[in-house]
Protein backbone atom coordinates (compact mmCIF):
# COMPACT_ATOMS: atom_id res chain seq x y z
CA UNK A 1 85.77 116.65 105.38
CA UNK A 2 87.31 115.82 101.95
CA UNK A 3 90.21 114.76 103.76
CA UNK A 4 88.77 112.25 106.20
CA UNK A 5 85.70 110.60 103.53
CA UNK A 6 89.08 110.65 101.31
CA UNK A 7 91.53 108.80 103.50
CA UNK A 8 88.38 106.42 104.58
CA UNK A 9 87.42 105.36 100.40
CA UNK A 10 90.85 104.90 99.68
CA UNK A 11 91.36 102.83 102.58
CA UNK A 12 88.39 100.46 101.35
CA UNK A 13 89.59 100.71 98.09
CA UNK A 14 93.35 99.26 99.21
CA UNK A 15 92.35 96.91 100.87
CA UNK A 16 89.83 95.06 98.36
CA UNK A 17 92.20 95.43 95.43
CA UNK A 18 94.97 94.43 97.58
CA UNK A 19 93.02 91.14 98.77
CA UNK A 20 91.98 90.54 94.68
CA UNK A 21 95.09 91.64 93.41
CA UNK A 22 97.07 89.05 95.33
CA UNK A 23 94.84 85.95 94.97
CA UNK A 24 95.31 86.97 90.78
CA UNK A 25 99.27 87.42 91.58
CA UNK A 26 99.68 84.08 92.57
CA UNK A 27 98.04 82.58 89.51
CA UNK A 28 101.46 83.70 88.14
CA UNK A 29 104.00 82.07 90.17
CA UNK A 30 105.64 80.25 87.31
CA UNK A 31 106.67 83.60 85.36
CA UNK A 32 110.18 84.31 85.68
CA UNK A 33 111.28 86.48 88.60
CA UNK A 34 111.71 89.89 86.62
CA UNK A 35 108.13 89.10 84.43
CA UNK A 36 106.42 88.87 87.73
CA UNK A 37 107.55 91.50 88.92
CA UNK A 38 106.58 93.69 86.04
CA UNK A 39 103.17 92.04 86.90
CA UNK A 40 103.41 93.02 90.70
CA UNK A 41 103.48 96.50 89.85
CA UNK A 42 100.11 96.76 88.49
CA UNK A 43 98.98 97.08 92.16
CA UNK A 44 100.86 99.96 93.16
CA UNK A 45 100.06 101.70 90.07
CA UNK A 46 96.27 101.52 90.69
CA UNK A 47 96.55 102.63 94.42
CA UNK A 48 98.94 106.07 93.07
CA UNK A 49 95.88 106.36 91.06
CA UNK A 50 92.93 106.01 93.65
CA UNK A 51 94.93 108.25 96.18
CA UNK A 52 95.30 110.84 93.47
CA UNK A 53 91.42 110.77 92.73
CA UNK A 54 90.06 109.86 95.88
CA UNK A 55 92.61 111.84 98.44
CA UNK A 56 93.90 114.83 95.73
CA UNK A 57 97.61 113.14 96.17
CA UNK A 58 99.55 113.96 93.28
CA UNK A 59 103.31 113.57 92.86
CA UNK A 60 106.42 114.65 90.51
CA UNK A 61 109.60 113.11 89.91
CA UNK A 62 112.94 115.29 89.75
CA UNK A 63 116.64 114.29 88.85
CA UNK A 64 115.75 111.26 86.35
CA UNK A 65 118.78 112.57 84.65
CA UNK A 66 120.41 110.73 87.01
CA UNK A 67 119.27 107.43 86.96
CA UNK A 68 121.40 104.91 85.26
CA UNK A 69 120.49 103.33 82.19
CA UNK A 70 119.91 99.62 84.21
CA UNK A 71 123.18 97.54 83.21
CA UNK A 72 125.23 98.00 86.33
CA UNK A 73 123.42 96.93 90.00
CA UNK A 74 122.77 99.55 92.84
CA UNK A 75 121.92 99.63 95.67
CA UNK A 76 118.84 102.54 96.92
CA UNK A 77 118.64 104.35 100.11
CA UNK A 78 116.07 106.52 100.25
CA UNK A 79 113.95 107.99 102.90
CA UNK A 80 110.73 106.38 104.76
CA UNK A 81 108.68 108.45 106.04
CA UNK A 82 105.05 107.27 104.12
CA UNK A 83 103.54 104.28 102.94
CA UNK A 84 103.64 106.52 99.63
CA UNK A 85 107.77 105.91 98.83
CA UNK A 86 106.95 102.23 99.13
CA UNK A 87 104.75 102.09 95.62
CA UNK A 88 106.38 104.83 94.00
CA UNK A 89 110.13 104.15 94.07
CA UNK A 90 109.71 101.12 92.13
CA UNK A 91 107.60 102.99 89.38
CA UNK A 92 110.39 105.58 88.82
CA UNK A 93 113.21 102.69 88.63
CA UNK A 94 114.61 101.30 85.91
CA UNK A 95 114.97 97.52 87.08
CA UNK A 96 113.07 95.56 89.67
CA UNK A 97 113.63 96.46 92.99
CA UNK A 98 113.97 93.46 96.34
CA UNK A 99 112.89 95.26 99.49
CA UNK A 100 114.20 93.76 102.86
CA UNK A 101 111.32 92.17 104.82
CA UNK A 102 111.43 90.71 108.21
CA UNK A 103 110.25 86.94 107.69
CA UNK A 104 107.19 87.20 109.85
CA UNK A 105 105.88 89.10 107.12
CA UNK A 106 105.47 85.94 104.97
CA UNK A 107 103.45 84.36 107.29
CA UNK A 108 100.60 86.45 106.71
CA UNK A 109 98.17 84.23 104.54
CA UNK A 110 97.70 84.95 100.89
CA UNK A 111 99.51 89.06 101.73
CA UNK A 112 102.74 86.75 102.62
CA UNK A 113 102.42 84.98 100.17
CA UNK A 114 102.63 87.17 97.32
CA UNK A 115 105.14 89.16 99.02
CA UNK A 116 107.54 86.08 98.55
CA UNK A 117 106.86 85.99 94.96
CA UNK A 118 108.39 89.17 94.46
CA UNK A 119 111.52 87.95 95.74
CA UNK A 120 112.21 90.34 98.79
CA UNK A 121 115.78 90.21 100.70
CA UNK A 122 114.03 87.57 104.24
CA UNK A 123 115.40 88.29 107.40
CA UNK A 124 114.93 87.04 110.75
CA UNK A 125 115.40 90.33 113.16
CA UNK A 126 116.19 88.01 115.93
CA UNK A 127 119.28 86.72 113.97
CA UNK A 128 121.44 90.24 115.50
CA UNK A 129 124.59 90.45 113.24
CA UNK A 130 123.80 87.11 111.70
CA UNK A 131 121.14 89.46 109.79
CA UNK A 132 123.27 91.27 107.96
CA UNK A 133 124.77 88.14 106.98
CA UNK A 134 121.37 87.06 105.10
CA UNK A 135 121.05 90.52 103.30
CA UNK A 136 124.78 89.94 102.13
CA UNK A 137 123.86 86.36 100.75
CA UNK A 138 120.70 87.10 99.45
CA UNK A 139 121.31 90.98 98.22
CA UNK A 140 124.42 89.36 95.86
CA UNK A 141 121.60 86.17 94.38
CA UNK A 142 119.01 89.02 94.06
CA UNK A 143 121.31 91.34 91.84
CA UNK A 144 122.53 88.18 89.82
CA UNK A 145 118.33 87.84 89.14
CA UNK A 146 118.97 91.67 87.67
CA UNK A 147 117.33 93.21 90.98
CA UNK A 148 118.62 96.29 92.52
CA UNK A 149 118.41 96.56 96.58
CA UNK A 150 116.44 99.09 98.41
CA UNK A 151 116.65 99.70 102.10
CA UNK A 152 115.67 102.67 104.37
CA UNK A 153 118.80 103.39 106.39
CA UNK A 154 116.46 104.87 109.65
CA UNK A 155 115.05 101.44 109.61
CA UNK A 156 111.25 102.52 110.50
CA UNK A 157 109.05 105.10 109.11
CA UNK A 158 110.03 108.70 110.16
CA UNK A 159 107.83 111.80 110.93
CA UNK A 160 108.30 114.60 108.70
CA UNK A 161 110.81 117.08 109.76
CA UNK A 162 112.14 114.85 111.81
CA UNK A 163 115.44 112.02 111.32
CA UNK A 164 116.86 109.27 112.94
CA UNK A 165 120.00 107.29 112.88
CA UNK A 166 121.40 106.31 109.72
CA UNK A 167 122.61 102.39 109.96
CA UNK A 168 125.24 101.80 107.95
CA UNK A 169 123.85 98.23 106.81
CA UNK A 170 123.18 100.02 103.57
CA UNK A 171 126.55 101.22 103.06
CA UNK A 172 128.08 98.12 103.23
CA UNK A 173 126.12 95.73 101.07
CA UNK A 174 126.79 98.46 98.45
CA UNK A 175 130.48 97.88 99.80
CA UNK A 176 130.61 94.22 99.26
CA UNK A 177 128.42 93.81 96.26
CA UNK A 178 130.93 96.51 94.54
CA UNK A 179 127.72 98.34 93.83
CA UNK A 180 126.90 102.57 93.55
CA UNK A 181 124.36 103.92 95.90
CA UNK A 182 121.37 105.76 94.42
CA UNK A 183 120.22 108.30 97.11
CA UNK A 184 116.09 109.56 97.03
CA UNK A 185 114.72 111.86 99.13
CA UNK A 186 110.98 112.63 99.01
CA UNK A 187 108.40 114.80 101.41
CA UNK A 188 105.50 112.41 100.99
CA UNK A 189 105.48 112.29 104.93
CA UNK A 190 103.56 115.77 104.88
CA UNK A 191 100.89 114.90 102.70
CA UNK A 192 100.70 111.00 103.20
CA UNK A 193 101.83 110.46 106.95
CA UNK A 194 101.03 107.15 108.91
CA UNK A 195 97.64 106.38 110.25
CA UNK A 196 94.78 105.56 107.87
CA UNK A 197 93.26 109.31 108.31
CA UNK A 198 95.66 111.67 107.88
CA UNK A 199 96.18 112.48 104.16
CA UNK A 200 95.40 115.74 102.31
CA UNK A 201 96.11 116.96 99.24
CA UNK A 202 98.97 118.58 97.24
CA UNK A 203 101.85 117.43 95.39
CA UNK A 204 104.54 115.40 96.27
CA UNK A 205 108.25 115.50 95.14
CA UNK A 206 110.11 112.51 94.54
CA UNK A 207 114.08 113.75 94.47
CA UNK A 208 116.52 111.21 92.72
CA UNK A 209 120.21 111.77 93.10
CA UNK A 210 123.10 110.91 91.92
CA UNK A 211 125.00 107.73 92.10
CA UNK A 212 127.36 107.93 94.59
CA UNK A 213 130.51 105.19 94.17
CA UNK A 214 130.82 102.79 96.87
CA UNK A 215 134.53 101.85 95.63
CA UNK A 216 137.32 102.47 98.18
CA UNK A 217 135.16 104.03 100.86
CA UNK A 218 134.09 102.76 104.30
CA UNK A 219 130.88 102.06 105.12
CA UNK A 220 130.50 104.70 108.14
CA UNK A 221 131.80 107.70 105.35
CA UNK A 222 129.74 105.83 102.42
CA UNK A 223 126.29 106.28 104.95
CA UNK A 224 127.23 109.90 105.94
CA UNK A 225 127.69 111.12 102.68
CA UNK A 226 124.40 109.23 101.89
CA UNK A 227 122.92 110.58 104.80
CA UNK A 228 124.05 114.62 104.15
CA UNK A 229 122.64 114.11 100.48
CA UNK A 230 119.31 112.57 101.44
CA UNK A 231 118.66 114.69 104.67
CA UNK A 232 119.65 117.98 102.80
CA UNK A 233 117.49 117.18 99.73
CA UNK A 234 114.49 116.60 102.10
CA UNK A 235 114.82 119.74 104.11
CA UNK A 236 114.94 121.55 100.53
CA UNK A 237 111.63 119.76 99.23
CA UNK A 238 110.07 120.95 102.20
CA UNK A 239 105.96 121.11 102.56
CA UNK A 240 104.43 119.96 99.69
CA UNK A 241 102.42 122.42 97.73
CA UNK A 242 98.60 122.02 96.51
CA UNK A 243 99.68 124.49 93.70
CA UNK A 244 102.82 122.83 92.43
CA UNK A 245 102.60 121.27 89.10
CA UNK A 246 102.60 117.46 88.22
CA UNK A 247 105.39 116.11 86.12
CA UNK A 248 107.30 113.18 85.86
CA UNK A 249 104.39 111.33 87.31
């Protein structure tokens, strides 16, 4: 019971502060990029917070003594499996992050809006290899900003337990921006999967690895090693525990 009147409050909740929270996001437009983002994150913030109270969703970071201190640009691959790894990443990174969103997505009154204001990498889907093209262009003016990249290699949310092909579009912006990789792994899937319904409570892990150099590799080898890091580290977190203890949160 707990877990459906949970999932149904906190769905409520998201989508009020979400509507509220972006109509007061674009009073800011005319901060500079990386003070708006700071601003941005207030959002994500309050929904870890309503989940946690309103769902019992707790989570835990691990391996922040491998995050770098911020000077030198990477680029993050982590796993997608939950709406979860999309507000918590950012919270546990040391500089803004610019996720790759299809350009449909901006189209979306007032939710599209906003979402360009936090300077995402825009692609058009339809574009094929012409795509990757954009990412490359717009990855290299996003890190000059002092953004790091984020993609999820599968490309879609994935069930828990479960994997899909790695694409190695990842692997080689790291490639031509000169840039490290910083794998994450995470089993928010269990506890947070999709669907509005389905979330109970427990702890979730949040794994952070370390930087793997991009320097004199190719970008199928660069993705695999990604890839055995990420997929490894998952199948280690395993089912989230109610009993495990929050840290790092």
């Amino acid at each position: 019971m707990r877990s459906f009147l949970g999932s149904l409050l906190f769905a409520v909740f998201q989508a009020t502060i979400t509507f509220f929270f972006v109509l007061l996001f674009l009073c800011f437009f005319w901060l500079p990029p990386v003070q708006r983002y700071r601003f941005m994150l207030i959002w994500p913030r309050l929904n870890l917070w309503a989940v946690r109270v309103l769902c019992g969703i707790r989570h835990r970071t691990i391996g922040l003594e491998h995050l770098p201190d911020g000077t030198t640009p990477h680029v993050v691959l982590a796993k997608h499996s939950s709406a979860w790894d999309v507000m918590a990443i950012p919270l546990a990174m040391p500089r803004p992050l610019s996720f790759v969103a299809k350009k449909e997505l901006m189209w979306i009154p007032l939710f599209g809006w906003g979402l360009k204001l936090a300077l995402p990498i825009i692609i058009d889907r339809k574009a094929g290899s012409e795509a990757m093209q954009q990412i490359y262009k717009q990855g290299e003016a996003r890190h000059k900003k002092g953004f790091w990249i984020i993609l999820f290699p599968e490309g879609t949310r994935v069930p828990p337990g479960q994997k899909r092909r790695y694409k190695t579009g990842g692997a080689r912006l790291a490639i031509t921006l000169g840039a490290p990789v910083l794998p994450i792994a995470h089993n928010a899937g269990y506890l947070w999967p999709r669907g509005i319904f389905g979330k109970r409570a427990g702890t979730i892990t949040l794994s952070i690895g370390k930087p793997i150099p991009s320097a004199g590799k190719d970008s199928t080898a660069l993705m695999q090693e990604v890839e055995n890091w990420v997929e490894t580290e998952t199948a280690r977190l395993g089912v989230p525990s109610e009993a495990e203890t929050e840290e790092g949160a």
